[in-house]
N, C-alpha and C. Protein backbone atom coordinates (compact mmCIF):
# COMPACT_ATOMS: atom_id res chain seq x y z
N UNK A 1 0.85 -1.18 0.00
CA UNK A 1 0.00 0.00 0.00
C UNK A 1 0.88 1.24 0.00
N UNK A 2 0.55 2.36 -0.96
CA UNK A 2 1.08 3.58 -0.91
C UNK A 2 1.24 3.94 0.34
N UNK A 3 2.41 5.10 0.44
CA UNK A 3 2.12 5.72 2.06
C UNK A 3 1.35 6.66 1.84
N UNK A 4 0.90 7.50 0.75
CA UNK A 4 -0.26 8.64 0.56
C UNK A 4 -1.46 7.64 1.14
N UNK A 5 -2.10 6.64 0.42
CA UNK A 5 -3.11 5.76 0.63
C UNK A 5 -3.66 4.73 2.06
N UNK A 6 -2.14 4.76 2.74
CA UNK A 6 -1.97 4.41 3.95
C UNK A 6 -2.38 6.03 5.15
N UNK A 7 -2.09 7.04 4.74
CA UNK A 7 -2.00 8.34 5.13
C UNK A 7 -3.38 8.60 5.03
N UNK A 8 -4.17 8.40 4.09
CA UNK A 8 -5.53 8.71 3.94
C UNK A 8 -6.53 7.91 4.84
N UNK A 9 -6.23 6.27 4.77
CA UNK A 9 -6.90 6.25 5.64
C UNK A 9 -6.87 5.86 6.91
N UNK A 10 -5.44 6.42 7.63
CA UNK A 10 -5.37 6.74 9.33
C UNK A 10 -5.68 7.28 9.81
N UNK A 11 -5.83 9.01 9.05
CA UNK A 11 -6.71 9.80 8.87
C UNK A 11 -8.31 9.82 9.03
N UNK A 12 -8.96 8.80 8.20
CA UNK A 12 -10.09 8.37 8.42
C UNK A 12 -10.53 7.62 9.14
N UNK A 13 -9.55 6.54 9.47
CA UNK A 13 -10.23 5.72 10.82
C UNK A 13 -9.89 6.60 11.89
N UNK A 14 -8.82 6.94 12.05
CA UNK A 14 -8.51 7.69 13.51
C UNK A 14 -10.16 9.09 13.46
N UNK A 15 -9.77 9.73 12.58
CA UNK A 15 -10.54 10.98 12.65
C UNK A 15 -12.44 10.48 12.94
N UNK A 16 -12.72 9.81 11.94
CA UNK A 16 -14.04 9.37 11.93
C UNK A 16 -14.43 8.32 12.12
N UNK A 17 -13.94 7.03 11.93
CA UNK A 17 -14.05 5.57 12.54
C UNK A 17 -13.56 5.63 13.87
N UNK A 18 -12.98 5.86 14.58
CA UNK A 18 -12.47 6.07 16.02
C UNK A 18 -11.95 4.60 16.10
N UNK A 19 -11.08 4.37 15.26
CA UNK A 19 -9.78 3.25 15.09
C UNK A 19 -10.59 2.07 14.00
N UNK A 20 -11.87 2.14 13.94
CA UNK A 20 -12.40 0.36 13.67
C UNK A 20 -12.19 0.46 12.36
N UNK A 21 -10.94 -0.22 11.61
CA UNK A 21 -10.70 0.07 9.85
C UNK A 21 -11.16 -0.96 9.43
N UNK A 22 -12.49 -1.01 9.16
CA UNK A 22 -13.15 -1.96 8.12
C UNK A 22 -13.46 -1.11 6.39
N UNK A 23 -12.71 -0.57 6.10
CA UNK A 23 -12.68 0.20 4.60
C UNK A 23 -11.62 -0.70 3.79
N UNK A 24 -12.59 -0.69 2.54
CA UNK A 24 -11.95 -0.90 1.27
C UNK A 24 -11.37 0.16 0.96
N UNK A 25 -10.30 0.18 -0.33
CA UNK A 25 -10.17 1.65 -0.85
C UNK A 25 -10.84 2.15 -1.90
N UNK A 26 -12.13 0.81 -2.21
CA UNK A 26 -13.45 2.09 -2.74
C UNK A 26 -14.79 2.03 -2.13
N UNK A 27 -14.64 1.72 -0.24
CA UNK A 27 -15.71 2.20 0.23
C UNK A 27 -16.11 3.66 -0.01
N UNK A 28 -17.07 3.90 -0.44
CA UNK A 28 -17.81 5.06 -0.34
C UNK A 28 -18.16 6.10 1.09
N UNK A 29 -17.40 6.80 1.38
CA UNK A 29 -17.89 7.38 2.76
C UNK A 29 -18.98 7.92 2.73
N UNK A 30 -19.71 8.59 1.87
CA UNK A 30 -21.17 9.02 1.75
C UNK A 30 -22.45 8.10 1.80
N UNK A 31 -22.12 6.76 0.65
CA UNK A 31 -22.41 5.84 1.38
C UNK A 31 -22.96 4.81 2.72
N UNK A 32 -21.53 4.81 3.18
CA UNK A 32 -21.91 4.68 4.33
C UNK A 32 -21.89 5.49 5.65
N UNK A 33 -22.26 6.67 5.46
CA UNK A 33 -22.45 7.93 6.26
C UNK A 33 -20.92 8.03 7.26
N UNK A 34 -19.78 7.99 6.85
CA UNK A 34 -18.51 8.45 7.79
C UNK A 34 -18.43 9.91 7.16
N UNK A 35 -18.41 10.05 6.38
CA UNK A 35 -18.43 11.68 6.13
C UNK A 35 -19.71 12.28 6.02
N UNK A 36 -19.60 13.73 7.04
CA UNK A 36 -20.83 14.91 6.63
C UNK A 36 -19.98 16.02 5.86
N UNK A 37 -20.87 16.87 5.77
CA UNK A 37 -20.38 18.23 5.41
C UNK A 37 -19.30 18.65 5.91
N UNK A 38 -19.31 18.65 7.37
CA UNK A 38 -17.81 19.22 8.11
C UNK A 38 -17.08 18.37 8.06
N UNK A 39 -17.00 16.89 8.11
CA UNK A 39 -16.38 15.83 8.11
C UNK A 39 -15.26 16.02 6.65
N UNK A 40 -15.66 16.57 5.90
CA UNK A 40 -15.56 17.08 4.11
C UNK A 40 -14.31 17.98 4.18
N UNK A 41 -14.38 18.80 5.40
CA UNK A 41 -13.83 19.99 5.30
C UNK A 41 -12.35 19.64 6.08
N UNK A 42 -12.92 19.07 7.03
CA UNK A 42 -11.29 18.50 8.26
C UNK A 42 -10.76 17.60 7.10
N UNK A 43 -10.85 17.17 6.24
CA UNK A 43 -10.51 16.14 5.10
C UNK A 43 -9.73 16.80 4.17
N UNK A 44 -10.47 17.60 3.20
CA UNK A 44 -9.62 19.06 2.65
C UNK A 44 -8.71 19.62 3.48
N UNK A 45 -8.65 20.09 4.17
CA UNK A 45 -7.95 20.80 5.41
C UNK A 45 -6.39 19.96 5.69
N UNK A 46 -6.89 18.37 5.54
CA UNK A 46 -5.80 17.66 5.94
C UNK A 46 -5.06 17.33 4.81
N UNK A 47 -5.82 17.33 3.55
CA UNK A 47 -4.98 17.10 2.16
C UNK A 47 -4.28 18.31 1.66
N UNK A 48 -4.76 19.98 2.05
CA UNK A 48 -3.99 20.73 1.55
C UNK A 48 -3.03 20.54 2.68
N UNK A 49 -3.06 20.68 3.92
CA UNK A 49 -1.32 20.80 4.37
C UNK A 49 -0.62 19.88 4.35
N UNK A 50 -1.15 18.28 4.56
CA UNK A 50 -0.07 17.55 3.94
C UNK A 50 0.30 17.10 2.63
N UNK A 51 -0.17 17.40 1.57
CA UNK A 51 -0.15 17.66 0.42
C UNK A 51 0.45 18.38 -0.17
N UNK A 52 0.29 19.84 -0.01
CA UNK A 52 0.66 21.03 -0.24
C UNK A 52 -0.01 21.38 -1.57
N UNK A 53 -1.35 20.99 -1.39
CA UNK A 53 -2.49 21.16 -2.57
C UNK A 53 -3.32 22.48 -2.02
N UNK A 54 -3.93 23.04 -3.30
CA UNK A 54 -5.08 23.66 -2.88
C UNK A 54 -6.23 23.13 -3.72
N UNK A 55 -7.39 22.61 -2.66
CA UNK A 55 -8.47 21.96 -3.32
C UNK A 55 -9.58 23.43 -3.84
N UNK A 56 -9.71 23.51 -4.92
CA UNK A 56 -10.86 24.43 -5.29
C UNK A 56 -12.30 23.95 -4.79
N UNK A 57 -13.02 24.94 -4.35
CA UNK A 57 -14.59 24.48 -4.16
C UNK A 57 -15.10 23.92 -5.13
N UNK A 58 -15.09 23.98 -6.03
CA UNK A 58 -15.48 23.38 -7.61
C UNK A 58 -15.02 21.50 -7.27
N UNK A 59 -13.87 21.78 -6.84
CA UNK A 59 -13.44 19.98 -7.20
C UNK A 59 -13.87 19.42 -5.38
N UNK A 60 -14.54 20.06 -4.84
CA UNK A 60 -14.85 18.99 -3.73
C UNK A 60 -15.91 18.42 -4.13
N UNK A 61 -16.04 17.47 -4.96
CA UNK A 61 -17.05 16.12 -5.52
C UNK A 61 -16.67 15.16 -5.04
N UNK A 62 -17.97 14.26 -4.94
CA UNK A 62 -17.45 12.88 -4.61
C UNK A 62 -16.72 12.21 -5.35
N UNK A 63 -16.64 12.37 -6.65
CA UNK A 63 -15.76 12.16 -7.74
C UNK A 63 -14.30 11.81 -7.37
N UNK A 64 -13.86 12.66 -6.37
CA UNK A 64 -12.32 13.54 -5.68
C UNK A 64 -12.23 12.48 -4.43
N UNK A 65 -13.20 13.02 -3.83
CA UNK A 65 -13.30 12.78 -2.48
C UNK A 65 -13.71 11.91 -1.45
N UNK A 66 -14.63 10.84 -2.46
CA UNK A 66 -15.86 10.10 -1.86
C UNK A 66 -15.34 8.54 -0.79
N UNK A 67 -14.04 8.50 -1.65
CA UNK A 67 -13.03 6.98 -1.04
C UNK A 67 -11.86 7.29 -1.32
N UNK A 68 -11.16 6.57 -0.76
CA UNK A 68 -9.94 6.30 -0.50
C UNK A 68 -8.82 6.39 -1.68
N UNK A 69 -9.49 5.88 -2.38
CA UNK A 69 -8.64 5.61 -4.10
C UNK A 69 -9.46 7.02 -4.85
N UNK A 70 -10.47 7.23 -4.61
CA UNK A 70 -10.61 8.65 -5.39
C UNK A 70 -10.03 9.77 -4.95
N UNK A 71 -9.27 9.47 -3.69
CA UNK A 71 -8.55 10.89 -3.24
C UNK A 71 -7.20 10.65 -3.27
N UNK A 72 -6.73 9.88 -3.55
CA UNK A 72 -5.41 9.47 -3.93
C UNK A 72 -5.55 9.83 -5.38
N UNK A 73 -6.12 9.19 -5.68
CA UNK A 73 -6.29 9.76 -7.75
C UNK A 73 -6.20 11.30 -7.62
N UNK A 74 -6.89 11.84 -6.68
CA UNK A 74 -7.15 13.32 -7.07
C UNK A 74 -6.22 13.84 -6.92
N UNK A 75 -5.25 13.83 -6.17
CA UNK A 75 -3.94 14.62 -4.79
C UNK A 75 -3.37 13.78 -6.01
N UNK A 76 -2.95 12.73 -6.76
CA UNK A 76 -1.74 12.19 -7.69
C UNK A 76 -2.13 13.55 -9.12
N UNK A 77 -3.32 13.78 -9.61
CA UNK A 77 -3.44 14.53 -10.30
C UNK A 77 -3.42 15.84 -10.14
N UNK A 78 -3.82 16.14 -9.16
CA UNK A 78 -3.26 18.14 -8.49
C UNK A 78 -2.07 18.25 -8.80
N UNK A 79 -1.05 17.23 -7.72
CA UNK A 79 0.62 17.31 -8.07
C UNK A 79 0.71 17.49 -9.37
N UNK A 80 0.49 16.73 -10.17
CA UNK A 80 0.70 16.36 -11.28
C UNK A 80 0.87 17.14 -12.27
N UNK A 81 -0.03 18.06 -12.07
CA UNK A 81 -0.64 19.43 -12.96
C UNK A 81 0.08 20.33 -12.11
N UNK A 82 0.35 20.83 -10.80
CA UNK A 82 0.88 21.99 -9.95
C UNK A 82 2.34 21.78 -10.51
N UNK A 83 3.11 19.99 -10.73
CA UNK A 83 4.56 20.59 -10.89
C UNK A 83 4.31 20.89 -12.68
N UNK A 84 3.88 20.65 -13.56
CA UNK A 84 3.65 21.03 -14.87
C UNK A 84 3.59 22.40 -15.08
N UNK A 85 2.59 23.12 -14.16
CA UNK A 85 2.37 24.44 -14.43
C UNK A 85 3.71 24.84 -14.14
N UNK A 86 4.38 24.54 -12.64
CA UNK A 86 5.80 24.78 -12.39
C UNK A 86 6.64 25.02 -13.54
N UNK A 87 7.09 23.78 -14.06
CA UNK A 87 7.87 23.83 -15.61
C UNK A 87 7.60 24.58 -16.15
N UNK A 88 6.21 25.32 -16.68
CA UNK A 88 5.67 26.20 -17.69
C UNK A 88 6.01 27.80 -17.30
């Protein structure tokens, strides 16, 4: 397992499971109700500083955000594009 992907969800069990890691890495947290609205935000919050991303309001979709592997996809594609623009 990645350490980003491992990072994401210690994060989530510690923060919102309160240790019990029964997640796949495409459980759905909306789904199964571990994330609310604010739950959304301490989440963002924790991907821009350890990341060193900035999530736009536009891209907080479940698309991004919803599991484990969609937020690893997302944070691999921010970088991705932030060091590109860099080069440019």
């Amino acid at each position: 397992m990645s350490e980003m992907r491992q990072d994401i969800r210690n994060y989530i069990v510690e923060n919102f499971l309160f240790g019990q890691d029964d997640l796949e890495d495409d459980t759905s947290f909306l789904d199964r109700g571990i994330l609310d609205s604010t739950g959304v935000l301490y989440l963002v919050d924790h991907i821009e500083l350890t990341y060193s991303i900035k999530v736009e309001n536009d891209e907080m979709l479940p698309e991004n955000l919803d599991t484990i592997k969609a937020i690893c996809s997302y944070i691999e594609r921010k970088q991705t594009t932030s060091a590109q623009s860099v080069k440019e």
